[in-house]
C-alpha atoms as a PDB file:
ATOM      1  CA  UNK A   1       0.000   0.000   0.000  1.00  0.00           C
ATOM      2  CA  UNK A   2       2.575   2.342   0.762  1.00  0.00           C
ATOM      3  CA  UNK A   3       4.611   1.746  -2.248  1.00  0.00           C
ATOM      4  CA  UNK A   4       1.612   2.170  -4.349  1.00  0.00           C
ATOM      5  CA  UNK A   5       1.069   5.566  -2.403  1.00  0.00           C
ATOM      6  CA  UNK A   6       4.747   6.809  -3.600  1.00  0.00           C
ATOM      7  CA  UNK A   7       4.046   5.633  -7.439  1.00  0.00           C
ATOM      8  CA  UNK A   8       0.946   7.854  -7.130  1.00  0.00           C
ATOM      9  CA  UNK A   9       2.826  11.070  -5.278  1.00  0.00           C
ATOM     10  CA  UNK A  10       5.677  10.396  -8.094  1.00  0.00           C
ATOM     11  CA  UNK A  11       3.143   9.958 -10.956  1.00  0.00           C
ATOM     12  CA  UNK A  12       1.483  13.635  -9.998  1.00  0.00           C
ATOM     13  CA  UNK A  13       4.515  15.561  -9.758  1.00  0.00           C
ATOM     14  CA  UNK A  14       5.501  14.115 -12.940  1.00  0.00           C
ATOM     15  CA  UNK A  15       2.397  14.940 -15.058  1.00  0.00           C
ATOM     16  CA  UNK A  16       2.584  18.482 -15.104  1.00  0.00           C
ATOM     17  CA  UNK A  17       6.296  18.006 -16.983  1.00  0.00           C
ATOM     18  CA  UNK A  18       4.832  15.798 -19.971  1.00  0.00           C
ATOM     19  CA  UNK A  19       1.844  18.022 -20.271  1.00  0.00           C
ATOM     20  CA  UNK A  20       4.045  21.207 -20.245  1.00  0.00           C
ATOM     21  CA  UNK A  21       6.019  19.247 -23.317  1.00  0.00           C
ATOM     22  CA  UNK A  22       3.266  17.929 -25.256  1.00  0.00           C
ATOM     23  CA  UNK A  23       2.687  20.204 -28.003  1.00  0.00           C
ATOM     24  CA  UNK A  24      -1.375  19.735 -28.057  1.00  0.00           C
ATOM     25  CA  UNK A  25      -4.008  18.754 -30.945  1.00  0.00           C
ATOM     26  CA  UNK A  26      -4.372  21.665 -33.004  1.00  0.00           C
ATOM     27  CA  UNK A  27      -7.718  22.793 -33.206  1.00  0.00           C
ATOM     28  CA  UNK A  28     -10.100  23.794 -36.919  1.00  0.00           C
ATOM     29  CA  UNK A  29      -7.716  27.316 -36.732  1.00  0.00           C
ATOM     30  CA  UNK A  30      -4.829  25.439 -36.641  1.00  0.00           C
ATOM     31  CA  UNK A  31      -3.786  26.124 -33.445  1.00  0.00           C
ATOM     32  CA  UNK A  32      -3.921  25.256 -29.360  1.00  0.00           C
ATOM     33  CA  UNK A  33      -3.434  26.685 -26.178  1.00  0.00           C
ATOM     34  CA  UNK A  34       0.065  26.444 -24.343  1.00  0.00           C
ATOM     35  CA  UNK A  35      -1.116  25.331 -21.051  1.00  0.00           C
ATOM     36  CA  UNK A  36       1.843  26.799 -18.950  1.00  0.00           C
ATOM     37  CA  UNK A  37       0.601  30.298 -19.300  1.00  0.00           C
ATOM     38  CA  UNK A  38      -2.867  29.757 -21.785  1.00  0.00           C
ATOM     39  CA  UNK A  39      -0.914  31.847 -24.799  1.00  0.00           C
ATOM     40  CA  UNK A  40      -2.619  30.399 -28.307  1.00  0.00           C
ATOM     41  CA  UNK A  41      -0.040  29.679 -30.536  1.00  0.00           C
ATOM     42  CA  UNK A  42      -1.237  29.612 -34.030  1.00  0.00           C
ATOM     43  CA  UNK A  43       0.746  26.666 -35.961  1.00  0.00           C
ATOM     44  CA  UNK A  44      -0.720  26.158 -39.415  1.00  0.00           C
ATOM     45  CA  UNK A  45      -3.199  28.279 -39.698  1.00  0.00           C
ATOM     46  CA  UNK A  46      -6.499  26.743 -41.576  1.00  0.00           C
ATOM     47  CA  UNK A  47      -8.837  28.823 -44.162  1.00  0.00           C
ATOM     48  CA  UNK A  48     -11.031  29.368 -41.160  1.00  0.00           C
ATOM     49  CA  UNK A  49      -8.030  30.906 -39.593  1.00  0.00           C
ATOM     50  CA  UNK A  50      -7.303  33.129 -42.447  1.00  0.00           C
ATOM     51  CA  UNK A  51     -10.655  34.350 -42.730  1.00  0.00           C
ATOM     52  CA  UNK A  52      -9.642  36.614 -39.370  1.00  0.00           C
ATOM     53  CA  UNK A  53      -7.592  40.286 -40.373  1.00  0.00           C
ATOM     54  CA  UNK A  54      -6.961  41.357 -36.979  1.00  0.00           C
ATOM     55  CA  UNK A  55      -6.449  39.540 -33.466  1.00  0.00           C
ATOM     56  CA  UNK A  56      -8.866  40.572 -32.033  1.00  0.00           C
ATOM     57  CA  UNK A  57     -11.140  39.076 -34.684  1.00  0.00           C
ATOM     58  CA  UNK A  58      -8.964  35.867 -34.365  1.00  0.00           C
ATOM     59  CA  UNK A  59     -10.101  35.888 -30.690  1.00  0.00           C
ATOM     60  CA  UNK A  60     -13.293  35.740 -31.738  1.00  0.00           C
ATOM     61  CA  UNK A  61     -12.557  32.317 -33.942  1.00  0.00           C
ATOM     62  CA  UNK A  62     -10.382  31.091 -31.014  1.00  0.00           C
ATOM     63  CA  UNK A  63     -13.609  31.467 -28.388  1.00  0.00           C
ATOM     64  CA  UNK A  64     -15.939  29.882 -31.061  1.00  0.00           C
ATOM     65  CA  UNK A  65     -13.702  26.835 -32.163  1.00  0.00           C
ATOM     66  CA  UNK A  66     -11.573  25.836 -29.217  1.00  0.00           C
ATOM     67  CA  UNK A  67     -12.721  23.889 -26.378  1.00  0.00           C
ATOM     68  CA  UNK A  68      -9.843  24.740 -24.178  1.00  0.00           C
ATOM     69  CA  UNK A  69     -12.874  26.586 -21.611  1.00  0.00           C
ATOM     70  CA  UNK A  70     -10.333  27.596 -19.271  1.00  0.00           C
ATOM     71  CA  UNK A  71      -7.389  29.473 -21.263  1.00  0.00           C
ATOM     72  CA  UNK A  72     -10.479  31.205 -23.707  1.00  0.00           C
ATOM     73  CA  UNK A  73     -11.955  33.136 -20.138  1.00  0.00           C
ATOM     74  CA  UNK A  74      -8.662  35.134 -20.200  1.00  0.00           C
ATOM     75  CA  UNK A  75      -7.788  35.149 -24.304  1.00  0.00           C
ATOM     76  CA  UNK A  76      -6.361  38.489 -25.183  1.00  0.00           C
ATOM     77  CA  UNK A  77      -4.500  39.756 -28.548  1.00  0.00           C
ATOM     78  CA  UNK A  78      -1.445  39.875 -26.901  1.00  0.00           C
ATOM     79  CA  UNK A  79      -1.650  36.426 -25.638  1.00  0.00           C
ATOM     80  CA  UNK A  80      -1.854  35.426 -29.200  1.00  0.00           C
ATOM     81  CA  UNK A  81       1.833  34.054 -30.867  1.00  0.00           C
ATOM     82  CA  UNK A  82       1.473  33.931 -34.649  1.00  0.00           C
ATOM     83  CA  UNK A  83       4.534  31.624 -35.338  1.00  0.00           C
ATOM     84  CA  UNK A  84       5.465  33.939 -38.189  1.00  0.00           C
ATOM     85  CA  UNK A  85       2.365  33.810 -40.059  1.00  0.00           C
ATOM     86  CA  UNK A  86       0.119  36.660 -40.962  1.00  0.00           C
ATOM     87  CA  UNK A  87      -3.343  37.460 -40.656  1.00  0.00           C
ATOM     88  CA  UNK A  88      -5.779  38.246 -43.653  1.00  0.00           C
ATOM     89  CA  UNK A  89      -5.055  35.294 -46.197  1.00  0.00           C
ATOM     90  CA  UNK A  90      -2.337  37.343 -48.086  1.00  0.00           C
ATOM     91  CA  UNK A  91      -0.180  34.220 -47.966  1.00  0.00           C
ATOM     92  CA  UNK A  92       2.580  35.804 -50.013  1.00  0.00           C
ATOM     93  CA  UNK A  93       2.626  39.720 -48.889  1.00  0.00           C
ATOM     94  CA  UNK A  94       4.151  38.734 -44.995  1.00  0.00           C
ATOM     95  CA  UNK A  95       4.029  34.921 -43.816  1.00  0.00           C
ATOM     96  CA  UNK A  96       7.477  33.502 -43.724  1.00  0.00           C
ATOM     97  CA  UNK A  97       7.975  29.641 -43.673  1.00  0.00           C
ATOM     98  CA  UNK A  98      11.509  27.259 -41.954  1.00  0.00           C
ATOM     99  CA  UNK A  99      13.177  26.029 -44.950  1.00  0.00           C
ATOM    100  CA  UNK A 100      12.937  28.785 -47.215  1.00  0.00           C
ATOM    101  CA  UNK A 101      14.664  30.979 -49.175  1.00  0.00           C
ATOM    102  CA  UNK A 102      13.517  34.854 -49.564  1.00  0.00           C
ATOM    103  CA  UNK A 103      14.684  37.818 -52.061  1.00  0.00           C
ATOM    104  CA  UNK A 104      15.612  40.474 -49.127  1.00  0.00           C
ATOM    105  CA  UNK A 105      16.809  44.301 -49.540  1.00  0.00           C
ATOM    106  CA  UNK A 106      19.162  45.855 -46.553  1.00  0.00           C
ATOM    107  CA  UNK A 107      17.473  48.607 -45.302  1.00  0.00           C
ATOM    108  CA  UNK A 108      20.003  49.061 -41.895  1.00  0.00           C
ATOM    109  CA  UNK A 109      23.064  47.628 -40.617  1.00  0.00           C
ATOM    110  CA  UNK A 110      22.933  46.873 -36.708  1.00  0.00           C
ATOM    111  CA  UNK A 111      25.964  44.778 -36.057  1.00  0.00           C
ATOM    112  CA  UNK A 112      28.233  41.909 -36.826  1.00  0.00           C
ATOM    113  CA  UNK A 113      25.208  39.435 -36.677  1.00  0.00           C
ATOM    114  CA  UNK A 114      22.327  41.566 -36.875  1.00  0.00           C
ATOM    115  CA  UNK A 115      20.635  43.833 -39.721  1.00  0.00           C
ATOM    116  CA  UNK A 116      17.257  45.064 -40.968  1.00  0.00           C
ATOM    117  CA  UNK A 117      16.004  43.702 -44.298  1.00  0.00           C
ATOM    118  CA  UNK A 118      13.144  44.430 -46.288  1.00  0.00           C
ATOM    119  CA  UNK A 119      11.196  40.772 -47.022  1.00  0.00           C
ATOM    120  CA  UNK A 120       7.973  40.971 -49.146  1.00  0.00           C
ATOM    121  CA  UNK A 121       7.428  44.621 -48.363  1.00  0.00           C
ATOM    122  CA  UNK A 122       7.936  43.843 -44.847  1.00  0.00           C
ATOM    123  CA  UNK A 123      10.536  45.032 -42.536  1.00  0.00           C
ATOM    124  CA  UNK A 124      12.803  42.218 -39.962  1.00  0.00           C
ATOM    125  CA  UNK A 125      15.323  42.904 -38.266  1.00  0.00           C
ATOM    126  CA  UNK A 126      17.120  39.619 -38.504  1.00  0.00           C
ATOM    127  CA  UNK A 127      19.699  37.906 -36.318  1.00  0.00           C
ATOM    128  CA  UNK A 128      22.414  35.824 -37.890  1.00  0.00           C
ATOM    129  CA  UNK A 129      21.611  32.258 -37.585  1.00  0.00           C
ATOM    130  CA  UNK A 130      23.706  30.157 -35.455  1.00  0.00           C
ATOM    131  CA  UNK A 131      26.759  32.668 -34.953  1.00  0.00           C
ATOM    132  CA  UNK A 132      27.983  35.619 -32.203  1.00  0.00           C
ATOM    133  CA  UNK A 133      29.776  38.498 -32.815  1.00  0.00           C
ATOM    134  CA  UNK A 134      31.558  40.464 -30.156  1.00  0.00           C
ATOM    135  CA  UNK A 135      29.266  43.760 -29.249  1.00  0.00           C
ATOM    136  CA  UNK A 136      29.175  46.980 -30.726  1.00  0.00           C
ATOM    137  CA  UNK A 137      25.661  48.460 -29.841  1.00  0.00           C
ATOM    138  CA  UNK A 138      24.977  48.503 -26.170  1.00  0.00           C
ATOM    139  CA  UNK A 139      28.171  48.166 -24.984  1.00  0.00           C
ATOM    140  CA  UNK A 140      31.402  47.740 -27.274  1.00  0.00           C
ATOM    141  CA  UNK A 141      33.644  44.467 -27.017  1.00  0.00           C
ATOM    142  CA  UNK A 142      36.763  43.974 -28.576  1.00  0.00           C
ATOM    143  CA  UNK A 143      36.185  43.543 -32.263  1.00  0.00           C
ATOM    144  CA  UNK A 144      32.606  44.640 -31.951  1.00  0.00           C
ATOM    145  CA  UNK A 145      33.684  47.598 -34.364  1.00  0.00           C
ATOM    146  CA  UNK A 146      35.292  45.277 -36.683  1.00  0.00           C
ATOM    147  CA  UNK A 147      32.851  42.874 -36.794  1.00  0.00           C
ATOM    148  CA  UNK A 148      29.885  45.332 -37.520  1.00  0.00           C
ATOM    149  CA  UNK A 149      31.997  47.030 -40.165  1.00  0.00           C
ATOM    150  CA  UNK A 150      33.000  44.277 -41.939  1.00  0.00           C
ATOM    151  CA  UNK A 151      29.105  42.538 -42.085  1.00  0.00           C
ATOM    152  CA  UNK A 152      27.876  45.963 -43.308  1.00  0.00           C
ATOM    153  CA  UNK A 153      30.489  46.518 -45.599  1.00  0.00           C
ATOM    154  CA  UNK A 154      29.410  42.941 -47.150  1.00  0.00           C
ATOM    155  CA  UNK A 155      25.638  43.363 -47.099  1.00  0.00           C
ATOM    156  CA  UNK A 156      25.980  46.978 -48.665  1.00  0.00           C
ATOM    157  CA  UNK A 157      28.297  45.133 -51.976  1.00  0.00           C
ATOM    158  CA  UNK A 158      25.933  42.427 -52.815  1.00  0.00           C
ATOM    159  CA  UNK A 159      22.619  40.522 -53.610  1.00  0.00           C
ATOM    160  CA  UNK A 160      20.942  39.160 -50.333  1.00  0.00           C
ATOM    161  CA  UNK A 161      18.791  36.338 -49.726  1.00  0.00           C
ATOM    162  CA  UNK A 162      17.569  34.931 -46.584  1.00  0.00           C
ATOM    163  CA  UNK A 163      17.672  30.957 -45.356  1.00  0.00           C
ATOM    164  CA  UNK A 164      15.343  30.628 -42.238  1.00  0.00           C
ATOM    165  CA  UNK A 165      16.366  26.894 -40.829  1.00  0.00           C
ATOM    166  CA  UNK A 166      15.906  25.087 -37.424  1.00  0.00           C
ATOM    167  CA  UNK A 167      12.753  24.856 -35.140  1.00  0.00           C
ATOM    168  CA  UNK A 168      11.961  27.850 -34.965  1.00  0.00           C
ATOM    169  CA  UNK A 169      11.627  31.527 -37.305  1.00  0.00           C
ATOM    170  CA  UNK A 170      11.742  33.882 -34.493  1.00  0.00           C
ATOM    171  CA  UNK A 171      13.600  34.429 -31.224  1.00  0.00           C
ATOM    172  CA  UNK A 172      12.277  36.088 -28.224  1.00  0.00           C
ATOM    173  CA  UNK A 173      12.882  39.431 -29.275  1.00  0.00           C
ATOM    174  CA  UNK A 174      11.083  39.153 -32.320  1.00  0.00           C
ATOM    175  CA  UNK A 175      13.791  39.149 -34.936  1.00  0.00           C
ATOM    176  CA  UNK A 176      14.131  36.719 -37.291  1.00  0.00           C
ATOM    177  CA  UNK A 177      16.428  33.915 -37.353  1.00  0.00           C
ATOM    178  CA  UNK A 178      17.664  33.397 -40.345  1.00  0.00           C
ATOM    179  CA  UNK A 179      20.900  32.391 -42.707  1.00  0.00           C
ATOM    180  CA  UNK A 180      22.146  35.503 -45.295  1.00  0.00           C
ATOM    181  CA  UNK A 181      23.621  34.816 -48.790  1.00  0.00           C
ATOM    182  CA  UNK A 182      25.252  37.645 -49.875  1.00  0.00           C
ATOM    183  CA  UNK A 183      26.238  37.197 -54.037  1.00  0.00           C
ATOM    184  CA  UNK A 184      25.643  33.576 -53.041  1.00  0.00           C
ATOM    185  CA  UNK A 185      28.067  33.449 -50.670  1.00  0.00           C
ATOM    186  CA  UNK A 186      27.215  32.064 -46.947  1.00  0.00           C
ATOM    187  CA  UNK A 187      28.269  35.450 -44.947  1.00  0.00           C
ATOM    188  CA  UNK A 188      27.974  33.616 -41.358  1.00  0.00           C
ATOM    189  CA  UNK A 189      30.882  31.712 -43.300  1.00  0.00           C
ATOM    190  CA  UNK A 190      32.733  34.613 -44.066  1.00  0.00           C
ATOM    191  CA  UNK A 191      32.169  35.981 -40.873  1.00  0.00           C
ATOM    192  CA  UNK A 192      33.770  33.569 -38.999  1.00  0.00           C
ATOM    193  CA  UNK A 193      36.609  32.690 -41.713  1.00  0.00           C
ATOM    194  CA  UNK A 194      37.713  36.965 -40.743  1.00  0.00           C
ATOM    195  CA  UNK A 195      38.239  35.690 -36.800  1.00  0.00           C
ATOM    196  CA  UNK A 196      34.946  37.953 -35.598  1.00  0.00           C
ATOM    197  CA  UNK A 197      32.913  35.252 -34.232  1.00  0.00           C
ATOM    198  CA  UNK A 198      33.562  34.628 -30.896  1.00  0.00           C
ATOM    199  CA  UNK A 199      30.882  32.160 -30.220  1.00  0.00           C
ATOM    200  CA  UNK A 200      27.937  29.818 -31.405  1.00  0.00           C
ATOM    201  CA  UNK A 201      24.440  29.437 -30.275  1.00  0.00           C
ATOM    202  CA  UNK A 202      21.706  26.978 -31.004  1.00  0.00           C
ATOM    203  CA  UNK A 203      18.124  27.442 -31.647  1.00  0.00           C
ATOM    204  CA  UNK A 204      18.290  23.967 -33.361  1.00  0.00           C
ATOM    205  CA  UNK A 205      19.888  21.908 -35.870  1.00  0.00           C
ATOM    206  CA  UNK A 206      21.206  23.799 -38.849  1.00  0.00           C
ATOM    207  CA  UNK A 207      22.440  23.120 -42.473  1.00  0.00           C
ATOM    208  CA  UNK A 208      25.521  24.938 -42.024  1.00  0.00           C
ATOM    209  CA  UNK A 209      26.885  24.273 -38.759  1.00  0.00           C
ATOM    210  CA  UNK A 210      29.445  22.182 -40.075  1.00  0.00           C
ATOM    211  CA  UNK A 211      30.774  25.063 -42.781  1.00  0.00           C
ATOM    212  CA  UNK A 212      30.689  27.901 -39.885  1.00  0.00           C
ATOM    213  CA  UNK A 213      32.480  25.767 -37.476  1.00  0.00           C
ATOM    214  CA  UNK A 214      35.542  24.961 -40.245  1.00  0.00           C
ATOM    215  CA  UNK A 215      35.695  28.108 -41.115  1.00  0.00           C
ATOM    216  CA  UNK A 216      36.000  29.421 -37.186  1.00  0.00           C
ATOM    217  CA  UNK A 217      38.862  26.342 -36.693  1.00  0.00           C
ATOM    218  CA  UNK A 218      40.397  28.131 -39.951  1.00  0.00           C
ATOM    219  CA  UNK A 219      40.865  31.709 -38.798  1.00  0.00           C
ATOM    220  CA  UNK A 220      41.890  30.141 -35.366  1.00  0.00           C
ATOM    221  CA  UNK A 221      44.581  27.990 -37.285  1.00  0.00           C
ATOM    222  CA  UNK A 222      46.092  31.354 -38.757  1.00  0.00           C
ATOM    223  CA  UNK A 223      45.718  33.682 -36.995  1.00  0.00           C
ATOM    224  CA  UNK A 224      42.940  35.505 -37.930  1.00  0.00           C
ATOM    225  CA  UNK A 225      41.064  38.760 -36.591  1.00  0.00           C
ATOM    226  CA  UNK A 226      40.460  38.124 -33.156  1.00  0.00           C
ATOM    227  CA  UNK A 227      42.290  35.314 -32.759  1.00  0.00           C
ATOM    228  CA  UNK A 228      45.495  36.581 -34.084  1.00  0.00           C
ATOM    229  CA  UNK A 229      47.223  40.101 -33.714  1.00  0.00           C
ATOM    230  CA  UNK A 230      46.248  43.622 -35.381  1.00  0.00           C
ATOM    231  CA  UNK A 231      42.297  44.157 -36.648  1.00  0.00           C
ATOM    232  CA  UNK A 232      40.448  42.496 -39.257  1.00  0.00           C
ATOM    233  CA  UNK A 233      39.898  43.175 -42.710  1.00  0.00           C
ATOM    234  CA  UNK A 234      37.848  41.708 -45.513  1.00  0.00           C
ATOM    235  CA  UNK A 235      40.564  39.871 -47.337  1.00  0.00           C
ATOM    236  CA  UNK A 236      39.381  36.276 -45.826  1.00  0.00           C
ATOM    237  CA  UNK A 237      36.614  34.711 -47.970  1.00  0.00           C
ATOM    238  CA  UNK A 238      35.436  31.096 -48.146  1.00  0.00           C
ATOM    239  CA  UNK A 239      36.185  29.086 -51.195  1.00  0.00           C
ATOM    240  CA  UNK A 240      33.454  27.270 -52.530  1.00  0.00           C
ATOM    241  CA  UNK A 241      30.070  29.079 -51.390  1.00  0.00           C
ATOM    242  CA  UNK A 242      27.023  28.117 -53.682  1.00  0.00           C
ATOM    243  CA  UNK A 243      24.003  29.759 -53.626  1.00  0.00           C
ATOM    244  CA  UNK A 244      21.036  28.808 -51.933  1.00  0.00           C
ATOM    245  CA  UNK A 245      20.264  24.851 -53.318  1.00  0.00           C
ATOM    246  CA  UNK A 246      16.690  25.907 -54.622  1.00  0.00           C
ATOM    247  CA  UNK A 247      18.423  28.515 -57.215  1.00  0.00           C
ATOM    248  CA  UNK A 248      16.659  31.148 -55.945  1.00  0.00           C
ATOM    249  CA  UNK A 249      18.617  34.685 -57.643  1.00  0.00           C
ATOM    250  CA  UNK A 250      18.677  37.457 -55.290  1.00  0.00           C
ATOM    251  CA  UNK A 251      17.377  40.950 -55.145  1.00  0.00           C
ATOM    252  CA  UNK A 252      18.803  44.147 -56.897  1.00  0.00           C
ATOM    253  CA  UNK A 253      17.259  46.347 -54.335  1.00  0.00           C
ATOM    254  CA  UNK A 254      20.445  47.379 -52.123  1.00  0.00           C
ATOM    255  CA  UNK A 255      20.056  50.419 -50.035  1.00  0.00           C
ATOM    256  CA  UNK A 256      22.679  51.684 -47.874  1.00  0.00           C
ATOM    257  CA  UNK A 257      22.540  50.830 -44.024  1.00  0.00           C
ATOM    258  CA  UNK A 258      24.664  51.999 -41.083  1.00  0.00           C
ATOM    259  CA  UNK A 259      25.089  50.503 -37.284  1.00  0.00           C
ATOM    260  CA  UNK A 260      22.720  51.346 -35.085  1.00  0.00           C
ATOM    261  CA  UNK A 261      22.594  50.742 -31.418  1.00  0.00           C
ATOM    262  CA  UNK A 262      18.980  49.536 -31.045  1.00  0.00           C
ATOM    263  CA  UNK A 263      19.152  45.797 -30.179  1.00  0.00           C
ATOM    264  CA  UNK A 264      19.350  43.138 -27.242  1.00  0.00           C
ATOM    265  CA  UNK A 265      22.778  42.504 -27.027  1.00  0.00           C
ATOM    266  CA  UNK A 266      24.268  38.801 -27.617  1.00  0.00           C
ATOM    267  CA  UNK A 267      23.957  38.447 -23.670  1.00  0.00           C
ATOM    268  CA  UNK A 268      20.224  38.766 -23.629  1.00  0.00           C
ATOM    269  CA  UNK A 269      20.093  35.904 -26.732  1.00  0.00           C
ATOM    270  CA  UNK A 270      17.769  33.005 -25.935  1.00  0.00           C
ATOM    271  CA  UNK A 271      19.884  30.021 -24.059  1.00  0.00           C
ATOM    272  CA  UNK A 272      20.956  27.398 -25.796  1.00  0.00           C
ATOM    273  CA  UNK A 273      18.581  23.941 -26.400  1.00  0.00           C
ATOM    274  CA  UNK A 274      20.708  22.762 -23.060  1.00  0.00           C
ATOM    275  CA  UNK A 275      19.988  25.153 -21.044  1.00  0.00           C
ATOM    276  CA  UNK A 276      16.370  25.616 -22.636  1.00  0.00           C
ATOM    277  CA  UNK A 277      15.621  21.598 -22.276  1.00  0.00           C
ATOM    278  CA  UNK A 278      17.091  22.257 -18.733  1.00  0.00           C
ATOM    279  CA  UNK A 279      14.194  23.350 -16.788  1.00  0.00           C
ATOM    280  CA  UNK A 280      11.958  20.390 -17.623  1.00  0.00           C
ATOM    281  CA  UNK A 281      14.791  18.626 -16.275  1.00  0.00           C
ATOM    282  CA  UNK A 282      14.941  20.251 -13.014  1.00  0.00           C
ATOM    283  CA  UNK A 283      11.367  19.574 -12.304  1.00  0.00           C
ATOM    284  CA  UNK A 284      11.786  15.919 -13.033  1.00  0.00           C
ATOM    285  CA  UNK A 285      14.972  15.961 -10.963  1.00  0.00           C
ATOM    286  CA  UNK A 286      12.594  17.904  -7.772  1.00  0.00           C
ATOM    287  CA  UNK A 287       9.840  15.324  -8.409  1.00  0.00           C
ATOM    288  CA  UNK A 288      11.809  12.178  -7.646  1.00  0.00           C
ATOM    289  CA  UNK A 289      13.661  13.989  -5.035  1.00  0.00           C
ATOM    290  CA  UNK A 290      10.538  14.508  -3.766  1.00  0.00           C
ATOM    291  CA  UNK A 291       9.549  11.166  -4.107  1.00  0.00           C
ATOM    292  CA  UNK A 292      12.972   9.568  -2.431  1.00  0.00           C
ATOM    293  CA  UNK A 293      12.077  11.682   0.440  1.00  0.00           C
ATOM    294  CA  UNK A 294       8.548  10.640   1.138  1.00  0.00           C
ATOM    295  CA  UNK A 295       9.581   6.912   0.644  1.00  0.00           C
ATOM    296  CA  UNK A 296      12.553   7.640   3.190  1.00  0.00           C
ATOM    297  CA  UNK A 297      10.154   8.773   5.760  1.00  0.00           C
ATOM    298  CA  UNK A 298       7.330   6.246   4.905  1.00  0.00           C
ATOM    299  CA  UNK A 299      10.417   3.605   5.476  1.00  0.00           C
ATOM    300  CA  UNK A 300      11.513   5.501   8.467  1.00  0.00           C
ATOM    301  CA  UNK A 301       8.039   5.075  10.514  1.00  0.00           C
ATOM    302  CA  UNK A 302       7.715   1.457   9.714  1.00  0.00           C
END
């Protein structure tokens, strides 16, 4: 009996972890409630879904076609998470999709992993997929200068085109994650390859990890930027970058940018999939601790 009493204790302080992971049936919008905090995250939004233009008429749908009764009492706009897609049917004028490739115009440099682009009339400001530069907005790093000059200084000389990739299109700032092909050339690539990257972060699996990571051993090797003596320059370029593998041809729209200091810094970047995955872990961890501990005094009385 008292066994089965600790299976049930550990069972309870167990569910709560597998619910918080589940990712939920999506409902006739295409969508479901996160339980941990009732947001409704719209994944693949439905025709019924695009029929709403605003979100407050999507909370409308939401109230009518979800049977979630407790998260829909306290539904609000801003408790609404898109997942990159937009509102109105207009597939093409501002939804974004993982895996694809978009025409994109520079319309402001930030940093060395961080710009504005203009994306099917729509404005992002876009973080760098997978790499981190030393700072240069909030507060200025060694290198930060070098790094920001030498990204803008590429973006302003060529044709862009954006690769989102991984799990996920946005971070928790709201820019977009995404890989940039400048004149078909990979510039996380030739970012690291110049010695500015001092660092990697995850948001997932990516198609060039491997390329960025050779190219970072290779400017560590020789010397280069950061890693070596003096500044950088914009001599160091990878051999062999290809353009996107769909063939898409970039834009001709390339207007000027220059740094601005209006961004999270890398410090504020969501952690990586470790430490992410690590609070689920925690409360698994203080469940069976718990559960050790009520079996130690259960044994203790006996």
């Amino acid at each position: 009996m008292k066994r089965m009493m600790i299976m049930i204790v550990c069972l309870v302080l167990m569910a709560p972890i597998y619910a918080a992971a589940h990712r939920g049936e999506l409902d006739e919008l295409g969508g479901h409630f996160r339980n941990s905090d009732c947001t409704y995250l719209l994944h693949e939004p439905t025709a019924l879904a695009k029929q709403a233009k605003t979100k407050e008429e999507l909370v409308q749908l939401i109230q009518k076609y979800n049977g979630n009764e407790r998260c829909k009492r306290n539904l609000t706009p801003d408790r609404i998470d898109l997942d990159g897609h937009a509102l109105g049917g207009k597939e093409g004028d501002a939804s974004l999709r993982l895996g694809r490739t978009y025409k994109a115009a520079l319309v402001g440099c930030v940093d060395g992993d961080t710009a504005k682009f203009r994306v099917n009339g729509h404005v992002y400001t876009t973080r760098f997929l997978f790499i981190d530069t030393p700072e240069s907005t909030i507060e200025v790093e060694p290198y930060g200068k070098e790094a920001s000059q030498f990204t803008c200084s590429r973006l302003q000389k060529g044709d862009i085109v954006l690769e989102t990739d991984g799990n996920t299109l946005f971070d928790k700032y709201q820019r977009l994650l995404s890989w940039v092909w400048v004149d078909g050339r990979l510039l996380q690539e030739e970012i690291a390859k110049a010695g500015l990257v001092e660092d990697f972060y995850d948001y997932g699996d990516y198609k060039y990890e491997d390329r960025v990571r050779a190219a970072l051993n290779e400017a560590k090797r020789t010397g280069t930027g950061m890693y070596g003596r003096g500044t950088a320059d914009e001599k160091p370029t990878p051999n062999g970058a290809d353009h996107p593998p769909d063939g898409n041809t970039p834009s001709n729209e390339k207007p000027a940018g220059s740094p601005a200091a209006d961004q999270p810094s890398a410090s504020d970047q969501e952690a990586t999939p470790k430490d992410r995955a690590g609070h689920p872990v925690v409360y698994a961890l203080l469940g069976l601790l718990a559960a050790a501990a009520l079996y130690w005094f259960v044994r203790r009385g006996t």
